[in-house]
Protein backbone atom coordinates (compact mmCIF):
# COMPACT_ATOMS: atom_id res chain seq x y z
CA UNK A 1 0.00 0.00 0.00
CA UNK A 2 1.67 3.59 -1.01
CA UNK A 3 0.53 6.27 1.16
CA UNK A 4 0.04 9.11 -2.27
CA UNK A 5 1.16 12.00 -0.47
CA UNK A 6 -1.48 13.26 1.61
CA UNK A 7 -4.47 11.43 0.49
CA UNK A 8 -3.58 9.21 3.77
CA UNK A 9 -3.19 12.47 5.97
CA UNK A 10 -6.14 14.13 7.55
CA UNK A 11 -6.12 17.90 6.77
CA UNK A 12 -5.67 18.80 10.55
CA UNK A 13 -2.32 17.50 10.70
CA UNK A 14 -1.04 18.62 7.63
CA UNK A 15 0.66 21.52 9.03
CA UNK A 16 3.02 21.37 12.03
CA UNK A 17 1.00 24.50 14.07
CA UNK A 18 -1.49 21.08 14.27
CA UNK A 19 0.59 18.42 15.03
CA UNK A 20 0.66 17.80 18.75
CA UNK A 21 4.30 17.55 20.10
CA UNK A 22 4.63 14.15 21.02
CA UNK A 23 5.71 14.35 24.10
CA UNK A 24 2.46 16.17 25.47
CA UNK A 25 0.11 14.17 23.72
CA UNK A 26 0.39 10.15 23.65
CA UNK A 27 1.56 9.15 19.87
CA UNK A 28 -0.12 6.09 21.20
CA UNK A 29 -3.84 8.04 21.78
CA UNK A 30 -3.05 10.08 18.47
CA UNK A 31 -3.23 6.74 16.77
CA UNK A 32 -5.99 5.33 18.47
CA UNK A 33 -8.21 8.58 17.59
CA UNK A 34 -7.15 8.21 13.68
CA UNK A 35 -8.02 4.30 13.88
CA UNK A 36 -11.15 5.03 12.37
CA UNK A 37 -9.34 6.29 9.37
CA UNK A 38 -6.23 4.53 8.93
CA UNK A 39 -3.30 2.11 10.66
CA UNK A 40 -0.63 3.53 12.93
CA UNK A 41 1.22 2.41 10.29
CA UNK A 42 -0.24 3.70 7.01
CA UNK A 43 -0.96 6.96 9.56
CA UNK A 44 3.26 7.12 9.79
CA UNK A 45 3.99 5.93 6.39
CA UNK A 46 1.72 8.66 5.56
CA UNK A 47 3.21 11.47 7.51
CA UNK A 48 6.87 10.20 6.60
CA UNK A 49 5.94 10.51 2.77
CA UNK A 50 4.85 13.91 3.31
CA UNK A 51 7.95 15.43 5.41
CA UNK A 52 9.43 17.66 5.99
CA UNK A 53 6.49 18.91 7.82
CA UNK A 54 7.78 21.24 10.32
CA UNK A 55 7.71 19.41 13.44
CA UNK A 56 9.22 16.39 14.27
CA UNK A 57 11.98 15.10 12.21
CA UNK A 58 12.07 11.17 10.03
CA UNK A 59 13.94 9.42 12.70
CA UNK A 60 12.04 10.67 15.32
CA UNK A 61 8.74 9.44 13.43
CA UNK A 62 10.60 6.12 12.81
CA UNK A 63 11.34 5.73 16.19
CA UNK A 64 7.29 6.73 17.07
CA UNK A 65 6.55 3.90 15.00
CA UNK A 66 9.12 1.36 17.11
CA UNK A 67 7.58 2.16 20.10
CA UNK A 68 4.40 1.31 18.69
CA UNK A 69 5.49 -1.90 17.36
CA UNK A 70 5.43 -1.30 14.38
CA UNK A 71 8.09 -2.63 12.48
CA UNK A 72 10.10 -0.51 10.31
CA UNK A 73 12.20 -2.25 7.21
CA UNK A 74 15.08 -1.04 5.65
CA UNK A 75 14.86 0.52 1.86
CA UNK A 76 15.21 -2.42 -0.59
CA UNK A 77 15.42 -2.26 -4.42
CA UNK A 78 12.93 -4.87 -5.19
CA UNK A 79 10.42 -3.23 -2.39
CA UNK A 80 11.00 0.66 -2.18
CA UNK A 81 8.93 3.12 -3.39
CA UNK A 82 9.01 6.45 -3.80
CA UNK A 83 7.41 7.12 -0.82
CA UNK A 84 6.82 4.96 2.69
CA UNK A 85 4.64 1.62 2.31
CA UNK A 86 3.00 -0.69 4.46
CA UNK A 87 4.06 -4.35 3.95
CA UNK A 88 1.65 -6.90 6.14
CA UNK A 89 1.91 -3.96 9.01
CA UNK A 90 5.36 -2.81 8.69
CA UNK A 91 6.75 0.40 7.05
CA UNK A 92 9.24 0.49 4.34
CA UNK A 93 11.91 3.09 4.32
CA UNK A 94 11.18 4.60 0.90
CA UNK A 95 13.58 5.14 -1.89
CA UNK A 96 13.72 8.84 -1.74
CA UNK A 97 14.99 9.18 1.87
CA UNK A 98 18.64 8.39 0.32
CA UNK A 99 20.24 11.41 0.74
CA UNK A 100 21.25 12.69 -2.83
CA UNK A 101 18.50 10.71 -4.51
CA UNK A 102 17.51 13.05 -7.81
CA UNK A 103 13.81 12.30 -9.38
CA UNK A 104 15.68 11.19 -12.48
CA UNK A 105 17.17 8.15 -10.76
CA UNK A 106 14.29 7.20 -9.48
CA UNK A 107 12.26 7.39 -12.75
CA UNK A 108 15.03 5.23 -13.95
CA UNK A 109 14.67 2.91 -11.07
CA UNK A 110 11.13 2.27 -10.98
CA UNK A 111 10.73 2.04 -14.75
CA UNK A 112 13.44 -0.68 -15.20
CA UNK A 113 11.82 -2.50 -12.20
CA UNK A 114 8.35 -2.33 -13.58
CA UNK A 115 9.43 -4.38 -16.57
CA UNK A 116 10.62 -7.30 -14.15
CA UNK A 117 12.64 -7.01 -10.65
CA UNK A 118 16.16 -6.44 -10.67
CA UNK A 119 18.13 -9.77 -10.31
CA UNK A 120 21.54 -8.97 -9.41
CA UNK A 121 23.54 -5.17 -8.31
CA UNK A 122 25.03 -5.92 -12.65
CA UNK A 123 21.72 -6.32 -13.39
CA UNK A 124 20.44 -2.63 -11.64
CA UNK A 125 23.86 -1.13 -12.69
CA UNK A 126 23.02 -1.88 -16.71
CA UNK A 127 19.07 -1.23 -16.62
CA UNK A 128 19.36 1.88 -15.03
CA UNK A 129 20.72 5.34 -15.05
CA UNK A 130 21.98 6.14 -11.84
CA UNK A 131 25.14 8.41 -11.39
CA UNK A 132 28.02 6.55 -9.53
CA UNK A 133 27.60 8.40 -5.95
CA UNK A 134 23.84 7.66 -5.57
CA UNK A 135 24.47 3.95 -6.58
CA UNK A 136 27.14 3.91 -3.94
CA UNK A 137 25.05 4.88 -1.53
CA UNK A 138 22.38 2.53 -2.17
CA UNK A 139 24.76 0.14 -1.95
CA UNK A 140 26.15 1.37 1.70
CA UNK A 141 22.72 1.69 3.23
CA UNK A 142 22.04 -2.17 2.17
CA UNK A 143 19.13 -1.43 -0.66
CA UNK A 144 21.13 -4.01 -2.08
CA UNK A 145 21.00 -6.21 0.94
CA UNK A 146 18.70 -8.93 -1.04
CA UNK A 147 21.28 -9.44 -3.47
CA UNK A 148 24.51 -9.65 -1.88
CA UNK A 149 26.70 -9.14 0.63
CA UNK A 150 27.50 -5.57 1.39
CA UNK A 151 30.98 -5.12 1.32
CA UNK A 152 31.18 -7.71 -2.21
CA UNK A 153 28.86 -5.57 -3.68
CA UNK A 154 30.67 -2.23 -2.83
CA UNK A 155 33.92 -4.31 -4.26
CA UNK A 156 32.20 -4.90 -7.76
CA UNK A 157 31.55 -1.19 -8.40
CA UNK A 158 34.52 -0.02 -10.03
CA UNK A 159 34.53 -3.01 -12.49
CA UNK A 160 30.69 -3.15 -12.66
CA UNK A 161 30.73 0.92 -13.69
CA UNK A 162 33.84 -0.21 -16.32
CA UNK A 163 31.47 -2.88 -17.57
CA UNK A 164 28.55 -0.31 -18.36
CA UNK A 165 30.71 2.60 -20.06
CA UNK A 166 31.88 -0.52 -22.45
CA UNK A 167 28.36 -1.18 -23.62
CA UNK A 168 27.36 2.47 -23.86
CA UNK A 169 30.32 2.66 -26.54
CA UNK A 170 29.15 -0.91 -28.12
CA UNK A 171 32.30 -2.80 -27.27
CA UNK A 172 30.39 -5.50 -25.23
CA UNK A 173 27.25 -7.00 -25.60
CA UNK A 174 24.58 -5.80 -22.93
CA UNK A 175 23.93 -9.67 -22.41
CA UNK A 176 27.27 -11.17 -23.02
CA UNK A 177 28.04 -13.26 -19.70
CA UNK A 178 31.05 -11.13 -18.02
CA UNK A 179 32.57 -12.69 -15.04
CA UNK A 180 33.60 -9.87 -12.89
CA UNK A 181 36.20 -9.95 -10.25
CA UNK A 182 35.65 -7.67 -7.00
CA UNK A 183 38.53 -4.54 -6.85
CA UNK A 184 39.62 -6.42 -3.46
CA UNK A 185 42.42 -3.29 -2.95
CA UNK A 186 39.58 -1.07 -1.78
CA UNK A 187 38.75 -1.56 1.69
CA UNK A 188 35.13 -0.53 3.80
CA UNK A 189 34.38 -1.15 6.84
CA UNK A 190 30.15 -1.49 6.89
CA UNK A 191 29.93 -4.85 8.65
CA UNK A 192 29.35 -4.09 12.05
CA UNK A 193 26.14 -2.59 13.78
CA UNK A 194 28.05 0.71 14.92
CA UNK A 195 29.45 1.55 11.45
CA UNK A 196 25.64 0.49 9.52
CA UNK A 197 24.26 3.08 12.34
CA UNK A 198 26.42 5.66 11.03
CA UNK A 199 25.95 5.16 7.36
CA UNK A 200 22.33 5.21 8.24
CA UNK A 201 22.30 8.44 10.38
CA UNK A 202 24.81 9.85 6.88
CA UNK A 203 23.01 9.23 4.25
CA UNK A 204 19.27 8.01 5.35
CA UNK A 205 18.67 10.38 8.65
CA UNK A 206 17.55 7.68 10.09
CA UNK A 207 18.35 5.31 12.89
CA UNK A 208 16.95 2.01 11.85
CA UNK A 209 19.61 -0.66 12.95
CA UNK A 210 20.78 0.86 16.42
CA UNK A 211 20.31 4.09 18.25
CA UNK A 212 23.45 6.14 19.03
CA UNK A 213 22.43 5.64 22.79
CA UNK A 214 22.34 2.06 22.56
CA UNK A 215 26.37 2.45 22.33
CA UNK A 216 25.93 4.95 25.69
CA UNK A 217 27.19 4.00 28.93
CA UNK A 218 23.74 4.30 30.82
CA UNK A 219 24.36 2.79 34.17
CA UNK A 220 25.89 6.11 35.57
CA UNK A 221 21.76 7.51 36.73
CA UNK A 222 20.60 7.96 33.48
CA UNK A 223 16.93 7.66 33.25
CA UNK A 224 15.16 6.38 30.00
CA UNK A 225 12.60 8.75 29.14
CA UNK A 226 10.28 6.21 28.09
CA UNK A 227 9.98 5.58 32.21
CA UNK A 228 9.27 9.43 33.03
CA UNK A 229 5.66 9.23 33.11
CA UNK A 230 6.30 6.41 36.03
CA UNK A 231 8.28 8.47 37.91
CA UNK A 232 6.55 10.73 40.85
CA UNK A 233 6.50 14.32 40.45
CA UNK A 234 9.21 16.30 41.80
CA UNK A 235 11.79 13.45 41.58
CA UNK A 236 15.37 14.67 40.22
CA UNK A 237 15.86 12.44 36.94
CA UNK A 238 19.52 13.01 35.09
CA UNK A 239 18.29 12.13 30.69
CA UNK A 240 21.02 12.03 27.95
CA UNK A 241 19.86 12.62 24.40
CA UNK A 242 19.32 14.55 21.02
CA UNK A 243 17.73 17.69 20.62
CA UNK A 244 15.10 18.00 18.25
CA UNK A 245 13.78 21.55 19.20
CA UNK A 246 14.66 24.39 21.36
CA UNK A 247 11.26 26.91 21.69
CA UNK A 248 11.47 30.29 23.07
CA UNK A 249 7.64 31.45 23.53
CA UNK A 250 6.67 34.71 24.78
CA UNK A 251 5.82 35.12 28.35
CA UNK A 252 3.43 37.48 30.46
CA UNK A 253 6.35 38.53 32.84
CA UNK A 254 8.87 39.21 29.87
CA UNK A 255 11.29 36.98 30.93
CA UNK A 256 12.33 34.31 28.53
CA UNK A 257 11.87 30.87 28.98
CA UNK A 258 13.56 28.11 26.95
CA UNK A 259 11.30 24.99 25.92
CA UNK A 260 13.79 21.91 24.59
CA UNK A 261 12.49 18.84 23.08
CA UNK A 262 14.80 15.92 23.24
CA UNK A 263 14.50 12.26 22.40
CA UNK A 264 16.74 9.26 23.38
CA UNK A 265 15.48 6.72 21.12
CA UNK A 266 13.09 5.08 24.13
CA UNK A 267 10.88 8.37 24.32
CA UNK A 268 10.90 11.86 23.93
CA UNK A 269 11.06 14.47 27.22
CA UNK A 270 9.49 17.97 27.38
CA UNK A 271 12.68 20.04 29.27
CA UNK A 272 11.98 23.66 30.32
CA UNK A 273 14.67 26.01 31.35
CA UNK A 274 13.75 28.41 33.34
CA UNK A 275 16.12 32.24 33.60
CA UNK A 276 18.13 31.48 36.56
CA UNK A 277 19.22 28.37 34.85
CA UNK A 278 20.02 30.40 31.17
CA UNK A 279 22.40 32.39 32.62
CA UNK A 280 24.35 29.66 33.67
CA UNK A 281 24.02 26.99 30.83
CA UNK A 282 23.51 29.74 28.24
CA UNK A 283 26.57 28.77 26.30
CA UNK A 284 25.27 25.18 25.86
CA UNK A 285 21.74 26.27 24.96
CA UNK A 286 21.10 26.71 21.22
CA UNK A 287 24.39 25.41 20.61
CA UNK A 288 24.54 21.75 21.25
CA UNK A 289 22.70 18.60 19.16
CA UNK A 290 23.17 16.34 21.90
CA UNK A 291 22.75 17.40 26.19
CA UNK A 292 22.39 15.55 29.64
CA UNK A 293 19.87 17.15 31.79
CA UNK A 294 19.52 17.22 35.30
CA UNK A 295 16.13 18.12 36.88
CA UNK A 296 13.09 17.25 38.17
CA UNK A 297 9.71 15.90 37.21
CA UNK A 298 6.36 18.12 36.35
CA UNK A 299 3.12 17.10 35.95
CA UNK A 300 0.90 19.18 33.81
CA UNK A 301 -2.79 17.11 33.87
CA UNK A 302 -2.86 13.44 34.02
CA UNK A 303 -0.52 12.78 31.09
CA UNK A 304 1.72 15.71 30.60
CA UNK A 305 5.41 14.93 31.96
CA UNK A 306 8.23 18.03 31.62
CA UNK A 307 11.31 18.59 33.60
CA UNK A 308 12.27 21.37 35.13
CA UNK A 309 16.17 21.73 34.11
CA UNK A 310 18.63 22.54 36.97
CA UNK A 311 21.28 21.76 35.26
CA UNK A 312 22.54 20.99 31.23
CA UNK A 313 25.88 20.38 29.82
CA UNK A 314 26.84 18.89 26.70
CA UNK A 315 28.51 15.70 26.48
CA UNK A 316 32.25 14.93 26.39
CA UNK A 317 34.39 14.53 23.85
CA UNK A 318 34.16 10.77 24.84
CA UNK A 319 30.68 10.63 24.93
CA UNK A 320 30.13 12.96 21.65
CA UNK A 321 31.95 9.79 19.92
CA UNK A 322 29.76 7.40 21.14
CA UNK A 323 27.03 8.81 19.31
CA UNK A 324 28.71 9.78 16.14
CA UNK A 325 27.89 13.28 16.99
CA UNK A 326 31.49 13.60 15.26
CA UNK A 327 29.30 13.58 12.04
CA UNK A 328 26.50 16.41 12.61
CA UNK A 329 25.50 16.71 8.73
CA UNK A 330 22.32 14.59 8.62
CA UNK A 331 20.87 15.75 11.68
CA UNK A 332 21.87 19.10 11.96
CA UNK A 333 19.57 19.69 9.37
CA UNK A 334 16.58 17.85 11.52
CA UNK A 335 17.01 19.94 14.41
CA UNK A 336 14.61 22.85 14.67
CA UNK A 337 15.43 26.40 16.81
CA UNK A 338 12.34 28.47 17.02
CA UNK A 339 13.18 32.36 18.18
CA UNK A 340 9.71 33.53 18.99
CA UNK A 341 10.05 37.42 19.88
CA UNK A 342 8.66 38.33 22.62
């Protein structure tokens, strides 16, 4: 099932002034009250076919759908579409979150595959017209994954793009049988959960094999955030995790208060930071894709969880390459700072 743009999206959540954050509102009761219209799952296939949409970032919505259990599968050549499907209740990563991807590869990729399914990477390489970086990186992110190892396939691009300039110029036959021999002096190193986790965070924004947290020493007092709303108000909690919005509303009283959304891959916490604590954290604040908070627990109503931030600080160098925050392209661009004049 393709979720067509936003012919699966109610028109009240088609702008992000209408999407409720989250964190406020249960993703779980969001999805209960669309039921009547769709799945969780065509719901979030829906709404990650139609980003950006202003509020929450892909791998935030990816994770959403985790939580949910829903199942989320990796892009796949034989499978992808150009937007986010449902497959027997799971979501598949579309073809267009590949960082790079132009509309004329994918034309080219979903007309050779209507004719018939691509059988082999040689096969793809010579039915389509896809430029040498955008195969590679289908290739690293596994869309390939159904036909081959990984790392072989990576090896067989050099001789496999060789191969295709010949029968552009007519020296070989597009179906003479060519035995090709993998360039074994290149080396990568893809083969290991941490590495797959950081080509997916590169070139997908996405964390679909790992969260960066999941590498995170968390038996120093770190609390999950998907165990806040257990936790009794005014408890001091200490959360690690990514930013994926600082807010600065107006207030009555003038003074400003800072509103930072953060996620840790279990859940997603509502921090406020109040003056007294901006002017001494204010270098971290607005500055910093990753913190560690230390506060305590508000309730607003029966369901609303924030904490009230004593303290922030960014992580350490060690820390900061725990999480591949060492590469800050693909989610820079997911983080969201709102300056609201007041």
């Amino acid at each position: 099932m393709v979720p067509q743009n936003s012919s699966l999206v109610p028109s009240s959540i088609t702008s992000s002034s209408n999407l409720p954050p989250l964190s406020t509102t249960s993703s779980v009761h969001l999805a209960v009250n669309l039921s009547a219209l769709v799945s969780p799952a065509e719901f979030l296939a829906a709404v990650l076919s139609n980003q950006p949409m202003g509020y929450y970032p892909s791998h935030v919505l990816v994770a959403e759908a985790k939580r949910f259990g829903v199942e989320v599968l990796p892009p796949d050549i034989n499978a992808s579409s150009e937007h986010y499907t449902v497959e027997k209740g799971a979501i598949r990563v579309s073809l267009k979150q590949l960082k790079g991807m132009s509309e004329k590869a994918l034309e080219s990729i979903l007309s050779a595959r209507a004719e018939h399914k691509f059988t082999s990477l040689r096969d793809f390489v010579l039915r389509t017209d896809v430029s040498q970086p955008i195969l590679e990186n289908l290739v690293k992110v596994g869309v390939f994954d159904s036909l081959g190892n990984r790392h072989d396939l990576l090896l067989q691009l050099p001789k496999l793009s060789a191969l295709k300039h010949k029968v552009i110029r007519g020296t070989v036959s597009l179906f003479e049988d060519t035995t090709l021999k993998a360039d074994t002096s290149m080396d990568f190193s893809i083969d290991d959960k941490k590495s797959r986790l950081f080509i997916e965070r590169e070139l997908l924004s996405l964390n679909l094999s790992a969260h960066p947290l999941d590498f995170y020493d968390s038996d120093n007092g770190i609390t999950k955030m998907k165990d806040l709303s257990s936790i009794p108000a005014g408890r001091r909690v200490k959360l690690v995790g990514s930013v994926i919005r600082y807010q600065t509303p107006p207030t009555r009283n003038g003074k400003r208060v800072v509103y930072v959304i953060m996620e840790d891959g279990t859940g997603i916490a509502d921090v406020t930071v109040f003056s007294d604590v901006q002017e001494k954290c204010g270098q971290v604040l607005f500055r910093e894709g990753w913190l560690t908070v230390k506060g305590k627990i508000q309730r607003r109503g029966q369901k609303a969880t924030s904490i009230i931030a004593e303290e922030l600080y960014p992580l350490s160098r060690t820390e900061r390459s725990v999480v591949h925050d060492n590469n800050k392209a693909s989610y820079d661009q997911s983080q969201t700072w709102d300056y609201v004049q007041s």
